[in-house]
PDB file of N, CA and C in Angstrom:
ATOM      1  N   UNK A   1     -35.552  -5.047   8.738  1.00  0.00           N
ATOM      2  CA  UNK A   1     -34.439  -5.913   9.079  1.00  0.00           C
ATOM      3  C   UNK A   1     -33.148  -5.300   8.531  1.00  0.00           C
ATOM      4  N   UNK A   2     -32.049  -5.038   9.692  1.00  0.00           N
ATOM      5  CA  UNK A   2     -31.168  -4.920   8.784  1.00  0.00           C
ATOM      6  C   UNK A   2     -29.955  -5.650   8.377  1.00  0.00           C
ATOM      7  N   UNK A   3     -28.648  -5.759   8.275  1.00  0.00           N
ATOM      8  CA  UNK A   3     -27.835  -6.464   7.600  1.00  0.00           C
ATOM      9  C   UNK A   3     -26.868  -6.431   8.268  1.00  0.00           C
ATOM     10  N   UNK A   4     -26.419  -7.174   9.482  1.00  0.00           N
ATOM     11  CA  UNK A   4     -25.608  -6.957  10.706  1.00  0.00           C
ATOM     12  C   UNK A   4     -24.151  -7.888  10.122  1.00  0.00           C
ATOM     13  N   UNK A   5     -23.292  -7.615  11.342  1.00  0.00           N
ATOM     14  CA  UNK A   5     -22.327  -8.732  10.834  1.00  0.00           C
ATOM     15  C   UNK A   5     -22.543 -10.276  10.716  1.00  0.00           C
ATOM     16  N   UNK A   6     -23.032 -10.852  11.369  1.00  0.00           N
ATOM     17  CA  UNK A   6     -23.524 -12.564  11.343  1.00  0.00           C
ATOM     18  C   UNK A   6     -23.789 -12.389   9.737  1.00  0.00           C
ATOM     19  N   UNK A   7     -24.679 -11.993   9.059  1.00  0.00           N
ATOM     20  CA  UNK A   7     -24.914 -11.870   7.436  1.00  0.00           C
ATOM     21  C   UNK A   7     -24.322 -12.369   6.291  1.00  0.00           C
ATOM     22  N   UNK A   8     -22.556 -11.079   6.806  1.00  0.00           N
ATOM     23  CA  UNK A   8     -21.542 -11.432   6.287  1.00  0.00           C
ATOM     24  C   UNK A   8     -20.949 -12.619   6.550  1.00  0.00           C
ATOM     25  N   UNK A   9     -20.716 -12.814   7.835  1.00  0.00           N
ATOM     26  CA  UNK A   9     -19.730 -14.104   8.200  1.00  0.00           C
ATOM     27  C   UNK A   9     -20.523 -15.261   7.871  1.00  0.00           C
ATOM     28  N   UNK A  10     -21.918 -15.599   7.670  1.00  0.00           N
ATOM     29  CA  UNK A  10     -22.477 -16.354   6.978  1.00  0.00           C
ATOM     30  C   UNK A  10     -21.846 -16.291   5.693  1.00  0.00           C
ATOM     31  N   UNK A  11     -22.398 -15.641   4.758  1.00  0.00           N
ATOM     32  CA  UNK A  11     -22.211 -15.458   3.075  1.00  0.00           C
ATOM     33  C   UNK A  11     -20.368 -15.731   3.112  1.00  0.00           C
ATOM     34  N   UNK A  12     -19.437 -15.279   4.039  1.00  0.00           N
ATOM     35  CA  UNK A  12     -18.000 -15.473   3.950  1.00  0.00           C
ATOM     36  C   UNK A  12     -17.941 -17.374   4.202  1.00  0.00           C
ATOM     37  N   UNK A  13     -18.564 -17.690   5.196  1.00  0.00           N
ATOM     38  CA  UNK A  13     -18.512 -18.983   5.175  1.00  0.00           C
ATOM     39  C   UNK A  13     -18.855 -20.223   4.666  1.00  0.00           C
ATOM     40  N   UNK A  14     -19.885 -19.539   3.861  1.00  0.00           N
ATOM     41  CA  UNK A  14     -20.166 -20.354   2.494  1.00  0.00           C
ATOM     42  C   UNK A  14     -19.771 -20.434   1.383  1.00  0.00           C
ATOM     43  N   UNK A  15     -19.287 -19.158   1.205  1.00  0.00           N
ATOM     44  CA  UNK A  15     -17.699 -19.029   0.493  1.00  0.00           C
ATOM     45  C   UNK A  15     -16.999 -19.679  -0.007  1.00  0.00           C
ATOM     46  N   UNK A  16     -15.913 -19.771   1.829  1.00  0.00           N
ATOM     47  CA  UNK A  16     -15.418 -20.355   2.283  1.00  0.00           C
ATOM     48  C   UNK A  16     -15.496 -22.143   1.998  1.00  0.00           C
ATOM     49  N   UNK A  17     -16.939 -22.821   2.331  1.00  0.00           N
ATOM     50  CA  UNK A  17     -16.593 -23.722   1.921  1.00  0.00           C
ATOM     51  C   UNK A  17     -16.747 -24.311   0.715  1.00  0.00           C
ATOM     52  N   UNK A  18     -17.571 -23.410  -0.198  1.00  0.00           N
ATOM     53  CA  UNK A  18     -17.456 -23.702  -1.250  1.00  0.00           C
ATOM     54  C   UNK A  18     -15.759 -23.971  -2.090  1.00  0.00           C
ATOM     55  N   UNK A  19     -15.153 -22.849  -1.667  1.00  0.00           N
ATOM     56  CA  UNK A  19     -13.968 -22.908  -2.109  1.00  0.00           C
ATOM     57  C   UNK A  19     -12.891 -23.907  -1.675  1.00  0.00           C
ATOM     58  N   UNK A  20     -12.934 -24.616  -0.155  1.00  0.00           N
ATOM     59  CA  UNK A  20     -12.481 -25.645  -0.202  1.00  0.00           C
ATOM     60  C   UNK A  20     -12.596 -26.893  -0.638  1.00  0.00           C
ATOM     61  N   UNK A  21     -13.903 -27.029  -1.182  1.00  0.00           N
ATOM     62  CA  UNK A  21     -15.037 -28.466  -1.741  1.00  0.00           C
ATOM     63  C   UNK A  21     -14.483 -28.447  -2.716  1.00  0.00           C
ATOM     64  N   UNK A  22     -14.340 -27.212  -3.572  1.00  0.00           N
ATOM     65  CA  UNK A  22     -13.724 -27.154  -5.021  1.00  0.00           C
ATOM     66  C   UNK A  22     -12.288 -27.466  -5.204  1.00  0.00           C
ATOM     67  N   UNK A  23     -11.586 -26.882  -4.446  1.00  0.00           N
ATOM     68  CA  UNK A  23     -10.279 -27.576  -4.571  1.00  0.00           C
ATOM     69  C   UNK A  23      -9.914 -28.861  -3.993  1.00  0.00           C
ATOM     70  N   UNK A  24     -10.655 -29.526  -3.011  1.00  0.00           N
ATOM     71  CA  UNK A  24     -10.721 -30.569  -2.704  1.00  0.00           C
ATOM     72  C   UNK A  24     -11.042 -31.854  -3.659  1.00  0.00           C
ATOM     73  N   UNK A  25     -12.572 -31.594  -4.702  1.00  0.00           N
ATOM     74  CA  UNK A  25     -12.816 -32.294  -5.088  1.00  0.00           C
ATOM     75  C   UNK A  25     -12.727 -32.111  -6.558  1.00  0.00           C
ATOM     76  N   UNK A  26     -11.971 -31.102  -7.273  1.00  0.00           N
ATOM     77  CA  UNK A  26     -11.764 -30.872  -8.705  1.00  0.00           C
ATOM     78  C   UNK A  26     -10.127 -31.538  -9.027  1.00  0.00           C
ATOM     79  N   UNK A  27     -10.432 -31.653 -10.276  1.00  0.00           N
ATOM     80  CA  UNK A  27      -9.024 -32.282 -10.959  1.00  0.00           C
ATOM     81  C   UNK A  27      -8.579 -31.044 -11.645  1.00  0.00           C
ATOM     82  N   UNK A  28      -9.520 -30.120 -12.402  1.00  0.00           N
ATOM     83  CA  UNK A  28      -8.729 -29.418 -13.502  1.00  0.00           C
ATOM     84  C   UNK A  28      -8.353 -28.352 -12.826  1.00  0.00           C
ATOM     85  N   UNK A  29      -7.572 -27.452 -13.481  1.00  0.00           N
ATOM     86  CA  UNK A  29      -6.403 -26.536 -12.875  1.00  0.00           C
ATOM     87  C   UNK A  29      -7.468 -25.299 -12.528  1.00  0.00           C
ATOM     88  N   UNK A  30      -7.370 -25.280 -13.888  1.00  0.00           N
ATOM     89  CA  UNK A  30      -8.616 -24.171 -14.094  1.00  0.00           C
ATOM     90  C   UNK A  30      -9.947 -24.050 -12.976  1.00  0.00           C
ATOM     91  N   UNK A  31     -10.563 -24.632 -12.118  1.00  0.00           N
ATOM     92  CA  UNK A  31     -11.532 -24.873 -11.611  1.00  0.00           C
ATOM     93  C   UNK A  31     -10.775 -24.822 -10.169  1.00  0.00           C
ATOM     94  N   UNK A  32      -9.442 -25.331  -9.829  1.00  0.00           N
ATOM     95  CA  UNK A  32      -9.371 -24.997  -8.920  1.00  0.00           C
ATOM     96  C   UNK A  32      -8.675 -23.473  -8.244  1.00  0.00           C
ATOM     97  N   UNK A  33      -8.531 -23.269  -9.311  1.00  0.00           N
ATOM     98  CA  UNK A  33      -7.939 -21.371  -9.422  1.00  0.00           C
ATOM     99  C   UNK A  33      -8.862 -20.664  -9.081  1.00  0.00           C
ATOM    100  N   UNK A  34     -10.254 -21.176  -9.645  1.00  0.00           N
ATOM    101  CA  UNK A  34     -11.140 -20.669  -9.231  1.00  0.00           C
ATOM    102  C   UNK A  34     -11.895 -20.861  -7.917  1.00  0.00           C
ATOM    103  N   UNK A  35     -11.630 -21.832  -7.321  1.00  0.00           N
ATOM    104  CA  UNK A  35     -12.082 -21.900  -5.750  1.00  0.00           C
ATOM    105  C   UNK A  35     -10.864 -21.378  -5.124  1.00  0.00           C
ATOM    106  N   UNK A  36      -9.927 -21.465  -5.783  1.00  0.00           N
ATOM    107  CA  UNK A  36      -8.652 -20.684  -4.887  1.00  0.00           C
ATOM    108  C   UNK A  36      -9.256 -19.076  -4.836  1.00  0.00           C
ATOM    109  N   UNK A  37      -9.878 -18.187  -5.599  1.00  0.00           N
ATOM    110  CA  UNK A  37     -10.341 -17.490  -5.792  1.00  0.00           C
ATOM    111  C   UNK A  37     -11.458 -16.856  -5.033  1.00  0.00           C
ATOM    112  N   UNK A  38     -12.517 -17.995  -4.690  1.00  0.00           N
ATOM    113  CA  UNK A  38     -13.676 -17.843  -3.910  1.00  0.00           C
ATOM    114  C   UNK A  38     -13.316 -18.152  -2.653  1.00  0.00           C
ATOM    115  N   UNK A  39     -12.254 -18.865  -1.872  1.00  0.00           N
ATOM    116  CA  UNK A  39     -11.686 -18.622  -0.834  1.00  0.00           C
ATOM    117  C   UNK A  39     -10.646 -16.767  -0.049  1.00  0.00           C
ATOM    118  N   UNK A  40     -10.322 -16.741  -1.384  1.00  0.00           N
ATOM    119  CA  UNK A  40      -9.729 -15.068  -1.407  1.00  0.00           C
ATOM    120  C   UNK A  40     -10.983 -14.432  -1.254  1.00  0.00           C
ATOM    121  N   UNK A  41     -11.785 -14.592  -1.385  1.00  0.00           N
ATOM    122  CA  UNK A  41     -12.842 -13.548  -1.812  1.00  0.00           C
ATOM    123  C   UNK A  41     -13.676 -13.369  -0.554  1.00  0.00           C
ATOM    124  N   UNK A  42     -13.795 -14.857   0.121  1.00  0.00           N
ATOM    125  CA  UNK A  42     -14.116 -14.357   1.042  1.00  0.00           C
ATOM    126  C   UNK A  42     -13.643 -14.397   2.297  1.00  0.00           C
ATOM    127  N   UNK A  43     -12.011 -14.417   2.023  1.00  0.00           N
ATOM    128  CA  UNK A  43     -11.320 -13.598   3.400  1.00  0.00           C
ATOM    129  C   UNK A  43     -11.755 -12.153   3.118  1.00  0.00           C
ATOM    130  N   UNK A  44     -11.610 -11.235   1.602  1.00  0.00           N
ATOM    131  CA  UNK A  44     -12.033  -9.713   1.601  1.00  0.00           C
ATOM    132  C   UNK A  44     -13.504  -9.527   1.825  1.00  0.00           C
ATOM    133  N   UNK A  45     -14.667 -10.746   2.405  1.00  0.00           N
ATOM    134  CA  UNK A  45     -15.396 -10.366   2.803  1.00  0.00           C
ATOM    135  C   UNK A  45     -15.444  -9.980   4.707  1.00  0.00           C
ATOM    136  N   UNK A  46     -14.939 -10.819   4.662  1.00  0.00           N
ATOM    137  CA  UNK A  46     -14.505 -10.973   6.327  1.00  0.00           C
ATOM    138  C   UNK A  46     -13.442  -9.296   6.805  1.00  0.00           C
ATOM    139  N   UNK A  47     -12.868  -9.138   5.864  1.00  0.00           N
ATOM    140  CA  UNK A  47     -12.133  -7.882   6.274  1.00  0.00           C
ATOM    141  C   UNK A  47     -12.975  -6.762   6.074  1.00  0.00           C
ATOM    142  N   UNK A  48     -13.592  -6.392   5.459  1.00  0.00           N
ATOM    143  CA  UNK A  48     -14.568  -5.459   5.181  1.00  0.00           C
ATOM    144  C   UNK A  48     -15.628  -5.441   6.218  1.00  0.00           C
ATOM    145  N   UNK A  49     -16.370  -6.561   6.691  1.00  0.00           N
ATOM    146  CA  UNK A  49     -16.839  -6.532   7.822  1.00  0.00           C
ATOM    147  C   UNK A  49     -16.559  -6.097   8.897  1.00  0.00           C
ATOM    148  N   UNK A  50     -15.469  -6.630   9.098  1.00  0.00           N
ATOM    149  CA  UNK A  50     -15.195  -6.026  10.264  1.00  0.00           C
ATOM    150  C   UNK A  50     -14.378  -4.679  10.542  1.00  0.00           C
ATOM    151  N   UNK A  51     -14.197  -4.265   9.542  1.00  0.00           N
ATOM    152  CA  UNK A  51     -13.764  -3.084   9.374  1.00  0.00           C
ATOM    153  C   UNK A  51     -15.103  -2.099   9.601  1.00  0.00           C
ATOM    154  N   UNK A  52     -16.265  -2.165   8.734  1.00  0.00           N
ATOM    155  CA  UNK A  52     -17.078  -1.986   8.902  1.00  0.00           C
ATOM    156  C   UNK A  52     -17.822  -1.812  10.511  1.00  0.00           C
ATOM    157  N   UNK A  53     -17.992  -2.676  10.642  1.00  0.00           N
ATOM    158  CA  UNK A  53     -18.706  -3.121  12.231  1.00  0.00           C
ATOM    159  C   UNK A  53     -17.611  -3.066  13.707  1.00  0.00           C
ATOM    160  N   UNK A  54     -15.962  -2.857  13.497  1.00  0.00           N
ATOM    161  CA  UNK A  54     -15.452  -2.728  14.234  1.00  0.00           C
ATOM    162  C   UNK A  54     -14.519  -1.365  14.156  1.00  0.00           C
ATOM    163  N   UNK A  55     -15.460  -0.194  13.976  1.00  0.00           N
ATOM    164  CA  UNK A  55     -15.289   1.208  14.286  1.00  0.00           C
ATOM    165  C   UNK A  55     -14.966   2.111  13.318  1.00  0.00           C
ATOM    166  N   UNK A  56     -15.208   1.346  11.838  1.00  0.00           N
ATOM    167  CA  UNK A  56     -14.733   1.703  10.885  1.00  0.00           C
ATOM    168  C   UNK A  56     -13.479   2.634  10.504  1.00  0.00           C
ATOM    169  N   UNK A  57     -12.640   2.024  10.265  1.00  0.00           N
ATOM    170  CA  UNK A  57     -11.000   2.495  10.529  1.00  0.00           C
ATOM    171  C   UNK A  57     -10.868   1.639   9.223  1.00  0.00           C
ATOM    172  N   UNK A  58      -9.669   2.076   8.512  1.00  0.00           N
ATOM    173  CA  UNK A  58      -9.300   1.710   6.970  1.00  0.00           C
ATOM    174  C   UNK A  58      -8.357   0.599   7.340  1.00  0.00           C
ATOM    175  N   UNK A  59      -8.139  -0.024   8.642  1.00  0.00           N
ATOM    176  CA  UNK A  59      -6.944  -1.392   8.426  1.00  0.00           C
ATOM    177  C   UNK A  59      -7.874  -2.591   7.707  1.00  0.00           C
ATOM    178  N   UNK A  60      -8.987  -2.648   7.415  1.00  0.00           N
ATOM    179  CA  UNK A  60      -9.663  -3.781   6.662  1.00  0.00           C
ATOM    180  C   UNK A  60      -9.979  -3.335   5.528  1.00  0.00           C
ATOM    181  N   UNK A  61      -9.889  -2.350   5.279  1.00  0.00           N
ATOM    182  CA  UNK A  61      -9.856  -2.003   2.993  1.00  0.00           C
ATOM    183  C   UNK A  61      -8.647  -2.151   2.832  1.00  0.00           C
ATOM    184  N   UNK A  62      -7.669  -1.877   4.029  1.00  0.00           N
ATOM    185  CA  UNK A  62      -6.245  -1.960   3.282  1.00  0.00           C
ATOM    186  C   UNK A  62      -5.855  -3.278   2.830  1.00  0.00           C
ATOM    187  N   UNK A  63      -6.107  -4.246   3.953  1.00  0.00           N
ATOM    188  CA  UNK A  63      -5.794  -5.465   3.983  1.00  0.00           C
ATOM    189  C   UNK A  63      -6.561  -6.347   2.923  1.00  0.00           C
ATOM    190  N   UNK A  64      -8.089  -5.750   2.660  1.00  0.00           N
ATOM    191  CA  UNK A  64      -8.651  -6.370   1.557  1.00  0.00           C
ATOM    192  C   UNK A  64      -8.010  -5.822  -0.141  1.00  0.00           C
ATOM    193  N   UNK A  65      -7.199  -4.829   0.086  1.00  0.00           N
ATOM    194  CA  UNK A  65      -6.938  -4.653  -0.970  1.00  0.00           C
ATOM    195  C   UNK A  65      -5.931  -5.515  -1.563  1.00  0.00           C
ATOM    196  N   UNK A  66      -4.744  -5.423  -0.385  1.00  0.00           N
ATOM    197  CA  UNK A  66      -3.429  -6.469  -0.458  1.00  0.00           C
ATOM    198  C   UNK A  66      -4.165  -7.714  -1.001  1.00  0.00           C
ATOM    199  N   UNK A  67      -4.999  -8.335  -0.552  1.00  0.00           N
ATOM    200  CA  UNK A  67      -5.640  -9.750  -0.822  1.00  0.00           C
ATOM    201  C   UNK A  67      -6.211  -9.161  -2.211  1.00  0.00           C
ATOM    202  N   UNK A  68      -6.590  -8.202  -2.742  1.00  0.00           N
ATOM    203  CA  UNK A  68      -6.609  -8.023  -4.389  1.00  0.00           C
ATOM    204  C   UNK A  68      -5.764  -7.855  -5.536  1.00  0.00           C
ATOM    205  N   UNK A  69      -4.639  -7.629  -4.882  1.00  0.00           N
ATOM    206  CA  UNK A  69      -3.181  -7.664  -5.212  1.00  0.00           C
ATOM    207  C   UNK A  69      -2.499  -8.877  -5.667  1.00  0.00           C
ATOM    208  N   UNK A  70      -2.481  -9.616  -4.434  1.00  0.00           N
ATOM    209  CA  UNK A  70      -2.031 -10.667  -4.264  1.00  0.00           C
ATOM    210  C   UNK A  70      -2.739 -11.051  -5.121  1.00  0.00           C
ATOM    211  N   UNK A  71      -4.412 -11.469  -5.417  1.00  0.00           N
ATOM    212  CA  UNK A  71      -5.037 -12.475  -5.894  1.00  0.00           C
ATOM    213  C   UNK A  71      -4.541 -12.335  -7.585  1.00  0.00           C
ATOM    214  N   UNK A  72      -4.467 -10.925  -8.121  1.00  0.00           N
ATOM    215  CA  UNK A  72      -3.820 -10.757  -9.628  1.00  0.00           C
ATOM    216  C   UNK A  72      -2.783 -11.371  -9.415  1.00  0.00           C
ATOM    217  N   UNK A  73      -1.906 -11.265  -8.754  1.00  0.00           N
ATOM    218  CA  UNK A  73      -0.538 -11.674  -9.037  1.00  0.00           C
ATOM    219  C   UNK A  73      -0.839 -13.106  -8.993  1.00  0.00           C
ATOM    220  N   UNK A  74      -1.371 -13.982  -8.675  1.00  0.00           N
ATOM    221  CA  UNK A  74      -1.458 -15.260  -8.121  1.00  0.00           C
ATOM    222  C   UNK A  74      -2.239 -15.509  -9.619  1.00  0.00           C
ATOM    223  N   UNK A  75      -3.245 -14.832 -10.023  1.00  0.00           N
ATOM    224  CA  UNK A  75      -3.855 -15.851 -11.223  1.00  0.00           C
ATOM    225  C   UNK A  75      -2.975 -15.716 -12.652  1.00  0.00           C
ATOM    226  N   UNK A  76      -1.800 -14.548 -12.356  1.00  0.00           N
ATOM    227  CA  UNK A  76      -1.109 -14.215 -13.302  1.00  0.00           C
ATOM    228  C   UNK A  76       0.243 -15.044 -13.413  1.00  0.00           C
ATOM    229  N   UNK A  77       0.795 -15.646 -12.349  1.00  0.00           N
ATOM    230  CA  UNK A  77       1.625 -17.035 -12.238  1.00  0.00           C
ATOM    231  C   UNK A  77       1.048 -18.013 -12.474  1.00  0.00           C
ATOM    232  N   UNK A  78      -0.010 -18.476 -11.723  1.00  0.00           N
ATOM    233  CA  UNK A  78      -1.025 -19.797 -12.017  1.00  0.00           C
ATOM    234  C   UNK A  78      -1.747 -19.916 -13.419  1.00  0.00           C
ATOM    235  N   UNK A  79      -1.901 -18.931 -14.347  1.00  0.00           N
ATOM    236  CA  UNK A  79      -2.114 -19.620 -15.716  1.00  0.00           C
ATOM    237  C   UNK A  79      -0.929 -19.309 -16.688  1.00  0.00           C
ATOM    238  N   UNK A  80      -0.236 -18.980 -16.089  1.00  0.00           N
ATOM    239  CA  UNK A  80       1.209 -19.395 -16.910  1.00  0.00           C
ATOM    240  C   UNK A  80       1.619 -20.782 -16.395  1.00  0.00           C
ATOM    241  N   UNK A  81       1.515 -21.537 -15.575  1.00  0.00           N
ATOM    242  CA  UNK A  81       1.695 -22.494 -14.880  1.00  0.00           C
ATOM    243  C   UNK A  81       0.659 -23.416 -15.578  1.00  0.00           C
ATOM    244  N   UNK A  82      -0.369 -23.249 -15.994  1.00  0.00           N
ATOM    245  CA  UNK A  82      -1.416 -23.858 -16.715  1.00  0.00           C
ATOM    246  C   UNK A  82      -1.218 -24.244 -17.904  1.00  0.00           C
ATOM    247  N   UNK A  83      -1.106 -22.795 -18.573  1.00  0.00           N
ATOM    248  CA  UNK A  83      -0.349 -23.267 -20.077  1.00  0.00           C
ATOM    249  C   UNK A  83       0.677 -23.887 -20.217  1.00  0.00           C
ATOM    250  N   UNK A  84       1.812 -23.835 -19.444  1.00  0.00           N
ATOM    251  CA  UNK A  84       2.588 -24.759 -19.617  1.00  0.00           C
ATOM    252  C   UNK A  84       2.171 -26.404 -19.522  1.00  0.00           C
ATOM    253  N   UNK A  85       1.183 -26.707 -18.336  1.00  0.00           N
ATOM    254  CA  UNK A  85       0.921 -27.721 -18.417  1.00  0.00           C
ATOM    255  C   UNK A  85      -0.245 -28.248 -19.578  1.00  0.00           C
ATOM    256  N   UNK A  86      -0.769 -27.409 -20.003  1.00  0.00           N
ATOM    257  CA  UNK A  86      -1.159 -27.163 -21.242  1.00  0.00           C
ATOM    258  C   UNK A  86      -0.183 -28.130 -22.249  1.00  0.00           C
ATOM    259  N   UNK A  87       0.278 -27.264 -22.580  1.00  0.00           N
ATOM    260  CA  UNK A  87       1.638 -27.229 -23.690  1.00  0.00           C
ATOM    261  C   UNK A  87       2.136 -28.907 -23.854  1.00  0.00           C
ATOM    262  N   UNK A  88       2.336 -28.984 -22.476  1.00  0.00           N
ATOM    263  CA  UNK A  88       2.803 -30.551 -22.246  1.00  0.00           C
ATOM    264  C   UNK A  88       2.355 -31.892 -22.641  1.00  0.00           C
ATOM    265  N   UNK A  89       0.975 -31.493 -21.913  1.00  0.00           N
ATOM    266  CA  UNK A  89      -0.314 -32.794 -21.679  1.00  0.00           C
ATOM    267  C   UNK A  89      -1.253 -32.432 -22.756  1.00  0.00           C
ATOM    268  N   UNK A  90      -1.536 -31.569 -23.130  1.00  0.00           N
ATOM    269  CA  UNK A  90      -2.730 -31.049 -24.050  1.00  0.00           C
ATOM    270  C   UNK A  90      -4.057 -31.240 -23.225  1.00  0.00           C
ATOM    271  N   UNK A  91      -3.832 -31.153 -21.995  1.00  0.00           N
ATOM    272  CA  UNK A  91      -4.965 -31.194 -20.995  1.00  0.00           C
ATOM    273  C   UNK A  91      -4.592 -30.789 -19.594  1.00  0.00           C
ATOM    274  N   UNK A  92      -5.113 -30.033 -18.923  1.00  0.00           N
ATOM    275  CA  UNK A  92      -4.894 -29.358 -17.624  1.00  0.00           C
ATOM    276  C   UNK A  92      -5.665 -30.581 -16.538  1.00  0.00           C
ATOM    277  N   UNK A  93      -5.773 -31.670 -16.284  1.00  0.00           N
ATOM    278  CA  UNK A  93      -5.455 -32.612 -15.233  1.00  0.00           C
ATOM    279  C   UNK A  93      -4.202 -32.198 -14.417  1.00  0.00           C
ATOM    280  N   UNK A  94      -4.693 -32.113 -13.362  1.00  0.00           N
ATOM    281  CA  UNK A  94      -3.742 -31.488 -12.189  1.00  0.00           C
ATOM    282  C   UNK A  94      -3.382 -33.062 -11.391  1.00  0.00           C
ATOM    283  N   UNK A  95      -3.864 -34.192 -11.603  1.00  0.00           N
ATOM    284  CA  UNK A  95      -3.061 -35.210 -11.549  1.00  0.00           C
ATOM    285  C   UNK A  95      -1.557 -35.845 -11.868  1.00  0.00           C
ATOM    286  N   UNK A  96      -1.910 -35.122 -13.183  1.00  0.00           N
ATOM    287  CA  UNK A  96      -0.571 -35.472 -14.213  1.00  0.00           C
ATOM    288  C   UNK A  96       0.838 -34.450 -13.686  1.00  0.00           C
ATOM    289  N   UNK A  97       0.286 -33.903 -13.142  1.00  0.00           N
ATOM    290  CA  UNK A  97       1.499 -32.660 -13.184  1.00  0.00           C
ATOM    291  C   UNK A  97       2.863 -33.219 -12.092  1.00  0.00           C
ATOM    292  N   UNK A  98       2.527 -34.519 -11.248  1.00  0.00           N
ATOM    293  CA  UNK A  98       3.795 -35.267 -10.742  1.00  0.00           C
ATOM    294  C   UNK A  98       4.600 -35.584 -12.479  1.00  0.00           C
ATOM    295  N   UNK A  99       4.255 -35.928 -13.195  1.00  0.00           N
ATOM    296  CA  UNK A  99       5.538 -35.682 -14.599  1.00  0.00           C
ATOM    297  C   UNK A  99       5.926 -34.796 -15.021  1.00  0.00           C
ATOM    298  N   UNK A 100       5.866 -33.282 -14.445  1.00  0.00           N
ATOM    299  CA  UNK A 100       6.410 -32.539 -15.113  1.00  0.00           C
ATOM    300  C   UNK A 100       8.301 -32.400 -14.460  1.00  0.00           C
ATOM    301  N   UNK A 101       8.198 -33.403 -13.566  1.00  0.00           N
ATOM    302  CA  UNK A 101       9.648 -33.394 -13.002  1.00  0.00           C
ATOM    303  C   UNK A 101      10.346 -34.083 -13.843  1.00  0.00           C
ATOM    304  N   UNK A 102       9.758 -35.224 -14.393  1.00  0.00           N
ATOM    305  CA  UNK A 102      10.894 -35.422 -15.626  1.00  0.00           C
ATOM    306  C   UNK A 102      11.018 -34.909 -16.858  1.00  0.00           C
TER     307      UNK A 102
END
């Protein structure tokens, strides 16, 4: 048996919804950074695939890389964004964070 594209776009789509369930149904910051995460992860599965399986040409490592880029830069704003709410609340409840306007 071997390991065709359907495989991937399975394993990407479970991913996928894992990572929306999590940010859907989590409160803390932290937890949802991390499904923000497992949603990134598996758009760079989806690009690799088909990069892979559609003639193998480097526009899907490139693009998965940008999405590795991006994803540092993103967890490197978002827990500075944490600690601050940290700092504030002494608890990362992503509820609370409508008070950080006053």
């Amino acid at each position: 048996m071997t390991i065709g594209l359907p495989h991937y776009l399975i394993i990407s789509a479970v991913l996928f919804s894992l990572g929306i369930f999590g940010i859907i149904t989590r409160r803390n910051a932290i937890m949802v950074l991390m499904s923000m995460e497992l949603i990134l992860n598996s758009a760079n599965i989806n690009f690799i695939a088909f990069a892979k399986f559609g003639g193998m040409n480097f526009n899907g490592h490139i693009a998965a890389m940008f999405v590795i880029i991006l994803a540092a830069a993103e967890v490197a704003v978002a827990l500075a964004i944490v600690l601050n709410i940290y700092h504030n609340f002494h608890h990362v409840n992503i509820d609370d964070i409508s008070k950080l306007k006053e």
